[in-house]
PDB file of N, CA and C in Angstrom:
ATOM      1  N   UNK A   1      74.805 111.716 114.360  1.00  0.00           N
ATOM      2  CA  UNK A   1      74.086 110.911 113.380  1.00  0.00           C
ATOM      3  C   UNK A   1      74.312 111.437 111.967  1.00  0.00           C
ATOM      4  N   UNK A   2      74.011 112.885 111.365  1.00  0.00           N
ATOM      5  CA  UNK A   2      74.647 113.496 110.770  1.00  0.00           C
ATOM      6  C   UNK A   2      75.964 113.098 109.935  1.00  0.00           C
ATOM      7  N   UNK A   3      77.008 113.685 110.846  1.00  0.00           N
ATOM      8  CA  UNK A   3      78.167 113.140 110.358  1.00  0.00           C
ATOM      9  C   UNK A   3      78.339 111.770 110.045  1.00  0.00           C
ATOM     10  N   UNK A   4      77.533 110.652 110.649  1.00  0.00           N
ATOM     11  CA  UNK A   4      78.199 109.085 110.367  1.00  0.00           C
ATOM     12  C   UNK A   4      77.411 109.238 108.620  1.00  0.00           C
ATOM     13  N   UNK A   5      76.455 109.889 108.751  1.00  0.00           N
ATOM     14  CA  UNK A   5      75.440 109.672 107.287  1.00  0.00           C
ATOM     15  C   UNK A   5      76.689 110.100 106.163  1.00  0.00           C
ATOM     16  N   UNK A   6      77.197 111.757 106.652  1.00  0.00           N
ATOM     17  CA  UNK A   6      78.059 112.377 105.781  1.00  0.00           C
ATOM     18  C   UNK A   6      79.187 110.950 105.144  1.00  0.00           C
ATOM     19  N   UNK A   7      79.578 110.828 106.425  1.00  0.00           N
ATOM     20  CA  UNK A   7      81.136 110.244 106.160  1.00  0.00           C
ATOM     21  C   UNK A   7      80.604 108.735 104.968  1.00  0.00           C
ATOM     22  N   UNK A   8      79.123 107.823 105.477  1.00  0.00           N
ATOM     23  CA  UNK A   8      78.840 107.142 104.644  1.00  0.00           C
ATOM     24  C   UNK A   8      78.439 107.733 103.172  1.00  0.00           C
ATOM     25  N   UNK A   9      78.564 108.569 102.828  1.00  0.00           N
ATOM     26  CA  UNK A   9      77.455 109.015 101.551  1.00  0.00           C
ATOM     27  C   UNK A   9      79.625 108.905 100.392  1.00  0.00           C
ATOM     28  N   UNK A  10      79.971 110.372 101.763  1.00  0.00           N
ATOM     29  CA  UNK A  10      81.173 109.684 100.669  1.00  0.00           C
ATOM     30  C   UNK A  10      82.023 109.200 100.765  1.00  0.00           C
ATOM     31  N   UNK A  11      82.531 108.107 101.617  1.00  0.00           N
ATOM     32  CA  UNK A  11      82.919 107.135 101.323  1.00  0.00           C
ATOM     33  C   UNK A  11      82.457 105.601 100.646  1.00  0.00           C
ATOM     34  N   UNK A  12      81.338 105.615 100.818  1.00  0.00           N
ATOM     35  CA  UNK A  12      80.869 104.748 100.236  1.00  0.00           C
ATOM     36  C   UNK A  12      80.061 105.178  98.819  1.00  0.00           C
ATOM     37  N   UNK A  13      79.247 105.808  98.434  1.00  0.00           N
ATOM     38  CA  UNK A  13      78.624 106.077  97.752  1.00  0.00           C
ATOM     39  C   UNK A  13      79.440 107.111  96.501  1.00  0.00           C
ATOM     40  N   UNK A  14      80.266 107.534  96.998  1.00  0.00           N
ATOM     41  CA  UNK A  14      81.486 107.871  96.376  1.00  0.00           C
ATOM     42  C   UNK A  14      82.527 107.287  96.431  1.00  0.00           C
ATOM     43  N   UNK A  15      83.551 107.160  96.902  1.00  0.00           N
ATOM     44  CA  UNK A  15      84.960 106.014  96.618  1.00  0.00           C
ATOM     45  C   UNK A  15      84.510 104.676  96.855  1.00  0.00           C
ATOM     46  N   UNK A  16      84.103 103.849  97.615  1.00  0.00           N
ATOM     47  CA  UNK A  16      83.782 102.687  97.171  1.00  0.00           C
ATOM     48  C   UNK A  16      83.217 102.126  95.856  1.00  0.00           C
ATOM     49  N   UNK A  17      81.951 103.018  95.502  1.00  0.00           N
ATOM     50  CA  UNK A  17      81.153 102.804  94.191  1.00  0.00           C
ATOM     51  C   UNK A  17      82.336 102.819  93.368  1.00  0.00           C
ATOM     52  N   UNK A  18      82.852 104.383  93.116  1.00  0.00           N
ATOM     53  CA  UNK A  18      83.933 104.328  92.022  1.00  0.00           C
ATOM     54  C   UNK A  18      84.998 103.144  91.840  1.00  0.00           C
ATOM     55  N   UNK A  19      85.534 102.802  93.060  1.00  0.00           N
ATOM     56  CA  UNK A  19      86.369 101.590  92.880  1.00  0.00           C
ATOM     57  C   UNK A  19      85.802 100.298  92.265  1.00  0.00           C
ATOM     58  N   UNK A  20      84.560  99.914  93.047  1.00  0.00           N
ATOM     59  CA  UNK A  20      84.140  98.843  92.335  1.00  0.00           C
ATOM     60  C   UNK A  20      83.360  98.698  91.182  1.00  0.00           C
ATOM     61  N   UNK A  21      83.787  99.657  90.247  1.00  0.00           N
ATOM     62  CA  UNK A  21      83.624  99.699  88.847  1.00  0.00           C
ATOM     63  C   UNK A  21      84.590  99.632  88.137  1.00  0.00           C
ATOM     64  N   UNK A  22      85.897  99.239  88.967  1.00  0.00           N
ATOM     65  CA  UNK A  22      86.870  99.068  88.596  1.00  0.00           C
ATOM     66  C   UNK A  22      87.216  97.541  88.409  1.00  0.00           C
ATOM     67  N   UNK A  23      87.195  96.601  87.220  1.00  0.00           N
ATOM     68  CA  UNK A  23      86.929  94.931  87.886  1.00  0.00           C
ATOM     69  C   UNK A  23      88.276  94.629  88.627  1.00  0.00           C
ATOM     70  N   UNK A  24      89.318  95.872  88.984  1.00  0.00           N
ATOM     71  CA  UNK A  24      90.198  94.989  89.636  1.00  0.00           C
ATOM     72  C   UNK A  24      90.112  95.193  91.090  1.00  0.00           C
ATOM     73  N   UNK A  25      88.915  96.075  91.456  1.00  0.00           N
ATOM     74  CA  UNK A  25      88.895  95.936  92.516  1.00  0.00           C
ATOM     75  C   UNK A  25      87.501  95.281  93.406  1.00  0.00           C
ATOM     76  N   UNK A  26      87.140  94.812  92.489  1.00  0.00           N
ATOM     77  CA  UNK A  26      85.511  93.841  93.038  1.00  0.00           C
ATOM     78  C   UNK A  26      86.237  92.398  93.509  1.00  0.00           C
ATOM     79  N   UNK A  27      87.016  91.692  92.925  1.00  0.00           N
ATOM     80  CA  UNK A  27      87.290  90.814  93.598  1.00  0.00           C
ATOM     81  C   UNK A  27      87.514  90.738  95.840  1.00  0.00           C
ATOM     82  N   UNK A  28      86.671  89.509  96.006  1.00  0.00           N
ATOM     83  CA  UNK A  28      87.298  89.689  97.551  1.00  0.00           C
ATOM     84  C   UNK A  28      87.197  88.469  98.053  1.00  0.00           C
ATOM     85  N   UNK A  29      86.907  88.094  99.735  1.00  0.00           N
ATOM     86  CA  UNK A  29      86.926  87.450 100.285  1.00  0.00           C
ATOM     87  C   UNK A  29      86.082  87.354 101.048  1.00  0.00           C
ATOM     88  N   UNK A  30      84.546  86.685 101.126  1.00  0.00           N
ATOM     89  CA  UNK A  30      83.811  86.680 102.273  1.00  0.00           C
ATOM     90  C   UNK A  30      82.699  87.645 102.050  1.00  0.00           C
ATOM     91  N   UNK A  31      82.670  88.584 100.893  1.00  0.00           N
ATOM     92  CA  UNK A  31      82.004  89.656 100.744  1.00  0.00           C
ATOM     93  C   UNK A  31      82.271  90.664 100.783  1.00  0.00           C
ATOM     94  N   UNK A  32      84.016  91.085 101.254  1.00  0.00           N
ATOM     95  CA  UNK A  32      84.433  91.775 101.618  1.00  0.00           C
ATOM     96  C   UNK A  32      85.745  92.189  99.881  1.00  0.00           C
ATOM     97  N   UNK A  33      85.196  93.231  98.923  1.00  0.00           N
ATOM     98  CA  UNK A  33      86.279  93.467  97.870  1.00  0.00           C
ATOM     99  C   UNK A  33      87.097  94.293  98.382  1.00  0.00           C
ATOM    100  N   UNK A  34      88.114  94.434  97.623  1.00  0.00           N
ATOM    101  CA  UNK A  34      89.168  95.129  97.475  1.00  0.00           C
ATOM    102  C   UNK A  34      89.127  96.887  97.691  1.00  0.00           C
ATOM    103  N   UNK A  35      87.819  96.861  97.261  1.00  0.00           N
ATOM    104  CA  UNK A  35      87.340  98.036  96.650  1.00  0.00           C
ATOM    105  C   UNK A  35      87.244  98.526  98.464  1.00  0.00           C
ATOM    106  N   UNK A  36      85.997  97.889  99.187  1.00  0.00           N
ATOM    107  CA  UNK A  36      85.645  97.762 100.402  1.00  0.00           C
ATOM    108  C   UNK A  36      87.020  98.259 101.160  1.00  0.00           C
ATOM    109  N   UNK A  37      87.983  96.845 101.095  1.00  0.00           N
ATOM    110  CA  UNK A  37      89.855  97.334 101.602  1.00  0.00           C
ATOM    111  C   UNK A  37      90.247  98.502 101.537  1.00  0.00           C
ATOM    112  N   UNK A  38      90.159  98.835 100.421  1.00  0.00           N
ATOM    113  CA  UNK A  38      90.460 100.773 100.173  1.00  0.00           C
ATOM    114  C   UNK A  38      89.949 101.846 100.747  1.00  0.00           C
ATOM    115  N   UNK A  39      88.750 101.669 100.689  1.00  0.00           N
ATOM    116  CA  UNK A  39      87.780 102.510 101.243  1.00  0.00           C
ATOM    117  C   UNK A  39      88.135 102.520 102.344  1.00  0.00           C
ATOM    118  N   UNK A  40      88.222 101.030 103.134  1.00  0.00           N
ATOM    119  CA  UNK A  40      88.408 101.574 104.331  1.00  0.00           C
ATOM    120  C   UNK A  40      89.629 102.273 104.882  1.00  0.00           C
ATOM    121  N   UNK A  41      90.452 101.450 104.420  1.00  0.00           N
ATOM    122  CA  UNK A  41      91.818 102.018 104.949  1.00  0.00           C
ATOM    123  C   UNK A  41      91.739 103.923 104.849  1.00  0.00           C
ATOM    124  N   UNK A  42      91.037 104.193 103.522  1.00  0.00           N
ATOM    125  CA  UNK A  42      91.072 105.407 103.591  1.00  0.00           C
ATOM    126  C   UNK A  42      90.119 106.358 104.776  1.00  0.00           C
ATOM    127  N   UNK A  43      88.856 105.447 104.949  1.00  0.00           N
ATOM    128  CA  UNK A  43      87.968 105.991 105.895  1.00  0.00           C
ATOM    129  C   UNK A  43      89.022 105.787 107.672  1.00  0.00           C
ATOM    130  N   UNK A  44      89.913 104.984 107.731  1.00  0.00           N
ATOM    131  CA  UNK A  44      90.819 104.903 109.008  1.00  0.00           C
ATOM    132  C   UNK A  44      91.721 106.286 108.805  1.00  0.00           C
ATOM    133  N   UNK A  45      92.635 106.659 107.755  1.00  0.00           N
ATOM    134  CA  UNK A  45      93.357 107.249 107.480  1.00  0.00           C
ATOM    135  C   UNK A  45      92.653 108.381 108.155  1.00  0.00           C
ATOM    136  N   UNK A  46      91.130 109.147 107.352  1.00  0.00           N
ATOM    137  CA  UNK A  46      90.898 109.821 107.853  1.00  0.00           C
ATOM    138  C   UNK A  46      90.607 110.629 108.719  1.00  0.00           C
ATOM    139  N   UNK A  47      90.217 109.886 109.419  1.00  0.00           N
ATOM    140  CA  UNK A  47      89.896 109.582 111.246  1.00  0.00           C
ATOM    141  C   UNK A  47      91.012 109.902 111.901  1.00  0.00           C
ATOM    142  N   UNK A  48      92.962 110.378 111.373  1.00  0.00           N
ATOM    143  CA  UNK A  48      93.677 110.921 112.232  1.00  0.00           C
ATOM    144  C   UNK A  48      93.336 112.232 111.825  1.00  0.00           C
ATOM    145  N   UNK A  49      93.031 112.909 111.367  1.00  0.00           N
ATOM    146  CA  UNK A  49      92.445 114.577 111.190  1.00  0.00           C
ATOM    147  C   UNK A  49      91.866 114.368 112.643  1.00  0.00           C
ATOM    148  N   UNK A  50      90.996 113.873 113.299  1.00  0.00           N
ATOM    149  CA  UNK A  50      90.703 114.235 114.535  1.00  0.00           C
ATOM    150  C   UNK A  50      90.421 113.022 115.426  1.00  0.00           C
ATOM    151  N   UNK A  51      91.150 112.014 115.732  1.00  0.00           N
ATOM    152  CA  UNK A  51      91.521 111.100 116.660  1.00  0.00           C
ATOM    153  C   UNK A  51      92.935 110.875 116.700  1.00  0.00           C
ATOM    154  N   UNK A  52      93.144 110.087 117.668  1.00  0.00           N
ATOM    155  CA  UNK A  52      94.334 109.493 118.015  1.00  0.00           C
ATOM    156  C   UNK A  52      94.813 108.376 117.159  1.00  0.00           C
ATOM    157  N   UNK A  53      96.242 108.085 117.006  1.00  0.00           N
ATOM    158  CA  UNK A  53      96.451 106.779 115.556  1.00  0.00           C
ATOM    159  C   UNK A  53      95.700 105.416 116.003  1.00  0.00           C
ATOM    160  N   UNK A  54      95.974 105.133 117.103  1.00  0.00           N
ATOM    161  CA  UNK A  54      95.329 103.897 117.377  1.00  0.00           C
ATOM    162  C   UNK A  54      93.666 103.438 117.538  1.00  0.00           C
ATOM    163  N   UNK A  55      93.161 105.327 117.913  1.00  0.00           N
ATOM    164  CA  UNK A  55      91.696 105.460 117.674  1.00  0.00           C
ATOM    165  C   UNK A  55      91.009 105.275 116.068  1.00  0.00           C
ATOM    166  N   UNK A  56      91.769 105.819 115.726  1.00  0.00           N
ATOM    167  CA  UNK A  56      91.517 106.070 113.851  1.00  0.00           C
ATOM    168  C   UNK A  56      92.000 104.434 113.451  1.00  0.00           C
ATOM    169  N   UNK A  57      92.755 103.923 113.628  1.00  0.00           N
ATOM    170  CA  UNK A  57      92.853 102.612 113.354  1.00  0.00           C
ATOM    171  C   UNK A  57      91.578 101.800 113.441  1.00  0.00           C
ATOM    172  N   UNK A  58      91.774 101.692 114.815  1.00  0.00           N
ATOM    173  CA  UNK A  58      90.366 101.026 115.496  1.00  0.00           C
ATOM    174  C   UNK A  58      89.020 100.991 114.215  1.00  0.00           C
ATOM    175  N   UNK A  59      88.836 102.262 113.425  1.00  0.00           N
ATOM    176  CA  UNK A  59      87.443 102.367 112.745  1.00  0.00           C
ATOM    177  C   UNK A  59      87.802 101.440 111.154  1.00  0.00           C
ATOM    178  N   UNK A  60      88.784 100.860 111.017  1.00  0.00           N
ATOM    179  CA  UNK A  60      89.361  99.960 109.826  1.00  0.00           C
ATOM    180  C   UNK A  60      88.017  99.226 109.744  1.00  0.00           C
ATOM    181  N   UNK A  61      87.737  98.324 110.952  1.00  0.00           N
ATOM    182  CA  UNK A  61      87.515  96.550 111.082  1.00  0.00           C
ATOM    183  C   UNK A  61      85.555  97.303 110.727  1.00  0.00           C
ATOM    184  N   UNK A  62      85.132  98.065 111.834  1.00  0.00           N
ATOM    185  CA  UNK A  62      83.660  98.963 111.568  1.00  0.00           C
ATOM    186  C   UNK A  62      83.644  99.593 110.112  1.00  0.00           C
ATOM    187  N   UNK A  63      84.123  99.879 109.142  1.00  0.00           N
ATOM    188  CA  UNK A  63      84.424 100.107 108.236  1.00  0.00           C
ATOM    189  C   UNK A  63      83.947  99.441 107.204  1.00  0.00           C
ATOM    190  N   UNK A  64      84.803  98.087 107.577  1.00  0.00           N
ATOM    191  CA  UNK A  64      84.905  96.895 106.610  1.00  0.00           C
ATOM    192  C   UNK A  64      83.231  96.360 106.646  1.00  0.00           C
ATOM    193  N   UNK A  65      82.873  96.695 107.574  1.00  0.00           N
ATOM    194  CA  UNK A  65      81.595  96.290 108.071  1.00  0.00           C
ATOM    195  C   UNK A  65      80.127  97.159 107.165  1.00  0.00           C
ATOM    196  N   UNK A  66      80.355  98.527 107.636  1.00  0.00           N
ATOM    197  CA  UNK A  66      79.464  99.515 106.703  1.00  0.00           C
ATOM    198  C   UNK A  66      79.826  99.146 105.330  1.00  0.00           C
ATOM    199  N   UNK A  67      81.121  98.566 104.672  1.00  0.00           N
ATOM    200  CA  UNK A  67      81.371  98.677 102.927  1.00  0.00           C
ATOM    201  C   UNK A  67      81.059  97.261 102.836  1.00  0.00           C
ATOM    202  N   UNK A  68      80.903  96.407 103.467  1.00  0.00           N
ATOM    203  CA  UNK A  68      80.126  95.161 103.875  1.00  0.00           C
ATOM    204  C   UNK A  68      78.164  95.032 103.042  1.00  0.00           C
ATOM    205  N   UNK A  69      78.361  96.335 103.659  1.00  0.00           N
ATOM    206  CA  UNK A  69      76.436  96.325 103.505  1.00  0.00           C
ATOM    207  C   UNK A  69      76.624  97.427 101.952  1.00  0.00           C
ATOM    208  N   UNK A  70      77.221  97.711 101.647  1.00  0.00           N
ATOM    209  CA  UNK A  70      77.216  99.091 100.192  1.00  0.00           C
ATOM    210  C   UNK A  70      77.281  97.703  99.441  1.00  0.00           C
ATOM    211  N   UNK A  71      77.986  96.927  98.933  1.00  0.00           N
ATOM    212  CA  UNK A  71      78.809  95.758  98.229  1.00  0.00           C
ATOM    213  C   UNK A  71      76.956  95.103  98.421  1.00  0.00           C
ATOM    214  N   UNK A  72      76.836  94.731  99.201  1.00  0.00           N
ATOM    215  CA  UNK A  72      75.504  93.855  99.629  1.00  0.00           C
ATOM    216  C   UNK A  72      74.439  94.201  98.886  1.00  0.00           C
ATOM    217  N   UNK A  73      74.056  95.592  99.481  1.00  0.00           N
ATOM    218  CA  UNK A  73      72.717  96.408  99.497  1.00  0.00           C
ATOM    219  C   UNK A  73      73.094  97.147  98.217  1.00  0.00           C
ATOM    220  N   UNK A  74      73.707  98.072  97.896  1.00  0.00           N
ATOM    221  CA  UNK A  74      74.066  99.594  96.623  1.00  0.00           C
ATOM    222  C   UNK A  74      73.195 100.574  97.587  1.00  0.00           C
ATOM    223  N   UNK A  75      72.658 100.912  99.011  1.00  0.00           N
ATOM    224  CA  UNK A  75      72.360 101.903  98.948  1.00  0.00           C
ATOM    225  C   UNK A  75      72.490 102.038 100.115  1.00  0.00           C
ATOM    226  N   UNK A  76      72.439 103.502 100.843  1.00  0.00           N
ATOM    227  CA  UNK A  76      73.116 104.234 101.833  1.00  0.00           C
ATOM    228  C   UNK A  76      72.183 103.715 103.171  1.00  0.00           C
ATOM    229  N   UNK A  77      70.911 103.780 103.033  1.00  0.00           N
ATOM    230  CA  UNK A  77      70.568 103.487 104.399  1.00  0.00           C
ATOM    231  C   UNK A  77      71.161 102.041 104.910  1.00  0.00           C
ATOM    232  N   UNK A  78      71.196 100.817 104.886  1.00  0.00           N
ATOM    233  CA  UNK A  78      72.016  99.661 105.806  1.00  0.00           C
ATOM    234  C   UNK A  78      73.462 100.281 106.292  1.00  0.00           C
ATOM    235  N   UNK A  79      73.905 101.162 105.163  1.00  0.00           N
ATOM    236  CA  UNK A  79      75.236 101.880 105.623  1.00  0.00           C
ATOM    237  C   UNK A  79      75.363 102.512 106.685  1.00  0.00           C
ATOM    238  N   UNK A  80      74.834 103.236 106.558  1.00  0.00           N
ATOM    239  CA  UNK A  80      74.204 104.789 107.925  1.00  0.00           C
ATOM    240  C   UNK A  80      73.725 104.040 109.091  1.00  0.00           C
ATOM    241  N   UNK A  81      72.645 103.024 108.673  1.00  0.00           N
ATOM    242  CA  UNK A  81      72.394 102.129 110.292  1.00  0.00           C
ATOM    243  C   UNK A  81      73.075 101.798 110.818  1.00  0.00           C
ATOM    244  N   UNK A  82      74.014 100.409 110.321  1.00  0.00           N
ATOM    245  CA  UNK A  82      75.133 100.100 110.668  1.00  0.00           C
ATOM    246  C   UNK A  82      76.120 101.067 111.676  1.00  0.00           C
ATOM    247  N   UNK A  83      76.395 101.952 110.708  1.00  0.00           N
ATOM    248  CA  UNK A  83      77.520 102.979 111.507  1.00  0.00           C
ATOM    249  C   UNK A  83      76.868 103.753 112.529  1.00  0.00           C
ATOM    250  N   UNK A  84      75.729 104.488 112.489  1.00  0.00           N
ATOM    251  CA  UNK A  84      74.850 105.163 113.448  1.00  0.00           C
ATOM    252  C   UNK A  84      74.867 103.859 114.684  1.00  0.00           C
ATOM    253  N   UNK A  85      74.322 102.894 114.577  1.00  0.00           N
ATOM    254  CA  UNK A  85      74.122 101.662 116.138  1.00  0.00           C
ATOM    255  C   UNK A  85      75.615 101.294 116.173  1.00  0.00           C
ATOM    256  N   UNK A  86      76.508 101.256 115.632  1.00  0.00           N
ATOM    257  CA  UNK A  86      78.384 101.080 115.963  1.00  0.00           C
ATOM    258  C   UNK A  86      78.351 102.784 116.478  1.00  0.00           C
ATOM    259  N   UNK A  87      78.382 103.799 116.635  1.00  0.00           N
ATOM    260  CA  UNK A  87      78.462 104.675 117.138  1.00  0.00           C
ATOM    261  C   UNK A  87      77.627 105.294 118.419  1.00  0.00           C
ATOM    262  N   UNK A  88      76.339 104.578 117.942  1.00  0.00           N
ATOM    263  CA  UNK A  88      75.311 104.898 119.732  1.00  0.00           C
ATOM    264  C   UNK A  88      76.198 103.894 120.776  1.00  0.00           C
ATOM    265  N   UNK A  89      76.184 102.906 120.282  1.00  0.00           N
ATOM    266  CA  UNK A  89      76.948 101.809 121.169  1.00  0.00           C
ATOM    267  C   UNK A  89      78.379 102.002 121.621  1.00  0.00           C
ATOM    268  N   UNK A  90      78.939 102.823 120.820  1.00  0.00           N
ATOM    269  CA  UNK A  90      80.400 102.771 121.377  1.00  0.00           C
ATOM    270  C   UNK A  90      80.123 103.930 121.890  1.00  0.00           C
ATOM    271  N   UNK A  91      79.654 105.022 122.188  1.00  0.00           N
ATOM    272  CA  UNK A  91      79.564 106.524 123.099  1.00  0.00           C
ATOM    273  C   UNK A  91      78.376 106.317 124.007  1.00  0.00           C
ATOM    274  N   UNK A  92      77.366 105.345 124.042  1.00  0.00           N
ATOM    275  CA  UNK A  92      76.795 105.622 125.446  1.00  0.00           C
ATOM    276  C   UNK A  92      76.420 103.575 125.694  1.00  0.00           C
ATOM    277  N   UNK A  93      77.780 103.328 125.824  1.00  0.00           N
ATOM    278  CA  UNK A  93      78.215 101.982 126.292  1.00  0.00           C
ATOM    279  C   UNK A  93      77.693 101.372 127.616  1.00  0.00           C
ATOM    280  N   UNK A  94      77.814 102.871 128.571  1.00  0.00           N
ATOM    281  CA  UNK A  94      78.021 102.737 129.928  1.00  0.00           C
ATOM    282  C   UNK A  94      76.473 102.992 129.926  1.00  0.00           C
ATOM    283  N   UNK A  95      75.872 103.672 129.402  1.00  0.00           N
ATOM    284  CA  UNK A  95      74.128 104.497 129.623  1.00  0.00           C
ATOM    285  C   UNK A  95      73.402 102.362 128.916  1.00  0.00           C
ATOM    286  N   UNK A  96      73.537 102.091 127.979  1.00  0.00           N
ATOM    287  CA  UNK A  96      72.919 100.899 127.590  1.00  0.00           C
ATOM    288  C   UNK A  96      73.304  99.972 128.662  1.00  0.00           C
ATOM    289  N   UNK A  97      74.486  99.907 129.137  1.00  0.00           N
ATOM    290  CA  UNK A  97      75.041  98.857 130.268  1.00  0.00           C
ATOM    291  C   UNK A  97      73.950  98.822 131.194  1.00  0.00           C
ATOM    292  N   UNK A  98      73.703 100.351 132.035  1.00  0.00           N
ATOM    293  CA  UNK A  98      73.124 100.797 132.812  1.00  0.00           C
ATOM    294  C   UNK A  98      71.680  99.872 132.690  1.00  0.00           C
ATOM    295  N   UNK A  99      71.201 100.090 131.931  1.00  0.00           N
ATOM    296  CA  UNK A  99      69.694  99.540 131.369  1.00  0.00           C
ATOM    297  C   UNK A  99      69.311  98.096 131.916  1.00  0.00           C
ATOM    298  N   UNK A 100      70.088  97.086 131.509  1.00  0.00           N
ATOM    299  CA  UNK A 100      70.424  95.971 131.860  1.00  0.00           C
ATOM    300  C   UNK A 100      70.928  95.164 132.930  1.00  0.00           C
ATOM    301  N   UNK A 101      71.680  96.354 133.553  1.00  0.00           N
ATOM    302  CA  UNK A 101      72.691  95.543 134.936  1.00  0.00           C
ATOM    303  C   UNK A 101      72.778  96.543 136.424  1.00  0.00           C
TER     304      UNK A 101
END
């Protein structure tokens, strides 16, 4: 939980903010700026320091999603939720399954 907070504070609250004070990177599509695009790609990039390429890929689209709610909101908690319930859900998939079926 921790770490998803870390990784939101600076990527978003740091390189996203900074970008989209940039007006060439506020423009977007859907809600989704440029600025958001960057960020993420960089928040994927990072993710090969300790995943696999196609794992670290994978966190692009969840990404787009947390810089989704920064662009929306300006502040870290919708960020941190977001990514915290995309992270309970993708590591105890099988334990929530369980619950239900």
């Amino acid at each position: 939980a921790l770490k998803g907070l870390a990784e939101e504070i600076l990527f978003r609250a740091l390189v996203q903010d900074i970008l989209e004070q940039n007006p060439r990177f506020r423009p977007g599509f859907a809600g989704i700026t440029r600025a958001n695009l960057a960020t993420s790609a960089l928040f994927a990039l990072a993710h090969l320091a300790s995943h696999p390429p196609l794992w670290a890929l994978g966190t692009f689209l969840p990404s787009l999603a947390f810089g989704w709610a920064w662009t929306r909101y300006a502040t870290i908690l919708p960020c941190w939720l977001l990514h915290f319930s995309y992270n309970f859900c993708l590591f105890y998939k099988e334990r929530i399954f369980a619950l239900f079926f």
